[in-house]
Protein backbone atom coordinates (compact mmCIF):
# COMPACT_ATOMS: atom_id res chain seq x y z
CA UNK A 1 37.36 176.61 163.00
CA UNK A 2 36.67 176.93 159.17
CA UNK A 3 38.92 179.35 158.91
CA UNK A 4 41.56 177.49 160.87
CA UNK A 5 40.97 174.72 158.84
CA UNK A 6 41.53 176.20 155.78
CA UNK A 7 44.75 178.29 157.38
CA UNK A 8 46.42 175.00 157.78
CA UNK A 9 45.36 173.61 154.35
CA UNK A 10 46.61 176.81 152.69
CA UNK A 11 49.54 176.30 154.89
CA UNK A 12 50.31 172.31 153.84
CA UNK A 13 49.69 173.70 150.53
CA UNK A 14 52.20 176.23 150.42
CA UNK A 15 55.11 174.19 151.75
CA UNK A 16 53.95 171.12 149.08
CA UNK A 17 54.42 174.04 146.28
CA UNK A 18 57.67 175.26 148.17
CA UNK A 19 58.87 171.51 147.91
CA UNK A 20 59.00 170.63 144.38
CA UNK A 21 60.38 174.22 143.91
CA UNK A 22 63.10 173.49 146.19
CA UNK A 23 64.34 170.33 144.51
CA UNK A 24 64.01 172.43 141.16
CA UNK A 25 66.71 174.88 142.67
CA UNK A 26 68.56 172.04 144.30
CA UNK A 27 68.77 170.48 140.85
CA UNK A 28 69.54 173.57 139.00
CA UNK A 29 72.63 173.90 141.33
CA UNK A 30 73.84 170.46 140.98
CA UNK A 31 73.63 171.44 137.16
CA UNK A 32 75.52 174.41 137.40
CA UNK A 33 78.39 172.66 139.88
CA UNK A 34 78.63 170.13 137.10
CA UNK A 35 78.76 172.62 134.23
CA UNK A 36 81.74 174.37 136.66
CA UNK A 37 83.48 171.32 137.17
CA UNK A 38 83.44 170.41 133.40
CA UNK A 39 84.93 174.03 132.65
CA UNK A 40 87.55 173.77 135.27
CA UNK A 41 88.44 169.97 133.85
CA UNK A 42 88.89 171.57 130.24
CA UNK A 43 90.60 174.75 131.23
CA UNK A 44 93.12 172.51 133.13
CA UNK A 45 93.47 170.21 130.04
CA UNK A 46 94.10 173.25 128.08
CA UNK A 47 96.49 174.89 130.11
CA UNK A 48 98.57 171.16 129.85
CA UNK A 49 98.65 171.39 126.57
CA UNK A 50 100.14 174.80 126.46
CA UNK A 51 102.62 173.59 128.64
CA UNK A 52 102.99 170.54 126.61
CA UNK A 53 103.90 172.39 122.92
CA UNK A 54 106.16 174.73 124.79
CA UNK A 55 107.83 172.15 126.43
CA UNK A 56 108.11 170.26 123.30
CA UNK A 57 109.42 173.76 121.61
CA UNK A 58 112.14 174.12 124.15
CA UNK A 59 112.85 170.89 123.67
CA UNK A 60 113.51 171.21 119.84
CA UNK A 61 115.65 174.63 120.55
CA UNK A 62 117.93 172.89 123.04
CA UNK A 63 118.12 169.73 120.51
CA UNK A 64 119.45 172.66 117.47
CA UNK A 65 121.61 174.54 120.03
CA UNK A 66 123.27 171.45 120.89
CA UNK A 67 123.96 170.85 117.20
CA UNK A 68 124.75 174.60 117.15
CA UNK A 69 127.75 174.26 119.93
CA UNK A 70 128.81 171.47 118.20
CA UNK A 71 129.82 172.46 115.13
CA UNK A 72 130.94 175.99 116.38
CA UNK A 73 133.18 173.82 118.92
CA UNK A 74 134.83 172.13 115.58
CA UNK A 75 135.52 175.41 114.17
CA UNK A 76 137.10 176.49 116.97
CA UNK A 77 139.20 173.21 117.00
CA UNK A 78 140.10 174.10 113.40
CA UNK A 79 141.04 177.49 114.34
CA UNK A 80 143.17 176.59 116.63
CA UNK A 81 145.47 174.06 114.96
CA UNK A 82 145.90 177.25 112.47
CA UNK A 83 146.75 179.37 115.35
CA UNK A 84 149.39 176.95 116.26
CA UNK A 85 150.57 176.21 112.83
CA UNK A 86 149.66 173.10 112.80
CA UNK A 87 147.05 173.48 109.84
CA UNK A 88 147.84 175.29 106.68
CA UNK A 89 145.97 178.47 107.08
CA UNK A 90 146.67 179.24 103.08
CA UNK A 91 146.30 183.16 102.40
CA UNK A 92 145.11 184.09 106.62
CA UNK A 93 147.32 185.99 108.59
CA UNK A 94 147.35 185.62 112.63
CA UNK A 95 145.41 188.59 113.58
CA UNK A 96 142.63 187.65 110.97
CA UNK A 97 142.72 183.89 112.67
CA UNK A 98 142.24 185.35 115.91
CA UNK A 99 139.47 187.33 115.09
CA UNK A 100 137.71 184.70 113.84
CA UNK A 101 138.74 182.94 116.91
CA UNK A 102 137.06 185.31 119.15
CA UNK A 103 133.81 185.63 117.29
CA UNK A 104 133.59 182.19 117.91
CA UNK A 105 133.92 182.66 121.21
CA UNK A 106 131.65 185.40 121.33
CA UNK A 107 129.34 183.48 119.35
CA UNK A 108 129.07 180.37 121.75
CA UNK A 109 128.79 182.36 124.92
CA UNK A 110 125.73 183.69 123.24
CA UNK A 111 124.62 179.93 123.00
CA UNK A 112 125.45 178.80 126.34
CA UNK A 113 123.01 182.06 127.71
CA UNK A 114 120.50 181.14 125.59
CA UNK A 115 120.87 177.53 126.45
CA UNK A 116 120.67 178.53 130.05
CA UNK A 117 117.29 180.32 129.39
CA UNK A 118 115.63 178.10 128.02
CA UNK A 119 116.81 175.16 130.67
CA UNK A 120 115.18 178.39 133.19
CA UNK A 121 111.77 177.83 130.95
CA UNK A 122 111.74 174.30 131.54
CA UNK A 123 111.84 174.09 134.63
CA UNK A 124 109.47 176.69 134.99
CA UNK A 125 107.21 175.00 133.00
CA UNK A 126 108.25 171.63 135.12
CA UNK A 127 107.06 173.53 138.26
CA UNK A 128 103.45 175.11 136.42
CA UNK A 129 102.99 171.23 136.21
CA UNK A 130 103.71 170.36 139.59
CA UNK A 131 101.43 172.74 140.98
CA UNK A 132 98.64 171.94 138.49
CA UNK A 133 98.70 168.36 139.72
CA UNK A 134 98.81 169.50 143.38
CA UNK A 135 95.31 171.75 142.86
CA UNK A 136 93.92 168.92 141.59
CA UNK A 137 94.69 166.84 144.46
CA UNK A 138 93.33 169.75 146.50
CA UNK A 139 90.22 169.99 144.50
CA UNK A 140 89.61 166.36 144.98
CA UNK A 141 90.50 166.34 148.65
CA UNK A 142 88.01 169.20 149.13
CA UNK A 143 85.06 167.21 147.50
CA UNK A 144 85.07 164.62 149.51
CA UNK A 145 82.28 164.68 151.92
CA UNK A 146 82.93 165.78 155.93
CA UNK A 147 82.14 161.97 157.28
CA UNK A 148 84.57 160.86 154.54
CA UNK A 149 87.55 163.36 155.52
């Protein structure tokens, strides 16, 4: 009986130790879910703001080619009238005219590729933040508790 007795107050014993142990772990993994959840919250933030200076960059580009096409699209107007004889080309013959002509041609299809580009990165970068903002949703759907969902 002694011994019995002292079985089951080892016993009680042993699971009042395991207790406060338990809650120790249980609180040690709340920390570390917390500590995740920060890390995720700032790696998202970060990867937004990437997306934000490049979208601001591409913005800037497109803003200078349009100036670009602009004034190479008044040249060419210029050119023209000189082709035609409408404008006094001075000392430039016709084939030096047209050679001009056509690098400006060359020239602007070079701008409208590049302009096409970087409308491609924008929209990729349009779609990165469109699927950022549906993880999150996801993330927040999947912490909701199972009586909740």
């Amino acid at each position: 009986r002694k011994q019995a007795s002292e079985y089951s107050t080892s016993s009680s014993d042993d699971e009042f130790e395991f207790k406060p142990s338990l809650t120790h772990k249980t609180k040690r993994a709340l920390r570390r879910k917390r500590k995740l959840e920060k890390e995720t919250k700032q790696l998202i933030k970060q990867e937004e703001l990437k997306r934000l200076h490049k979208a601001q960059a591409v913005q800037r580009q497109l803003e200078e080619l349009e100036e670009r096409q602009r004034a190479l699209e008044i040249s060419g107007v210029e050119l023209e009238r000189e082709l035609r004889g409408e404008a006094d080309s001075g000392t430039k013959d016709e084939t030096q005219i047209l050679h001009e002509w056509f690098e400006l041609v060359l020239e602007k299809n070079k701008l409208m590729r590049y302009e096409s580009e970087l409308l491609i990165i924008a929209q990729e970068l349009e779609l990165e933040d469109h699927q950022s903002r549906l993880e999150q949703k996801l993330r927040e759907k999947m912490a909701i508790d199972g009586k909740s969902k």
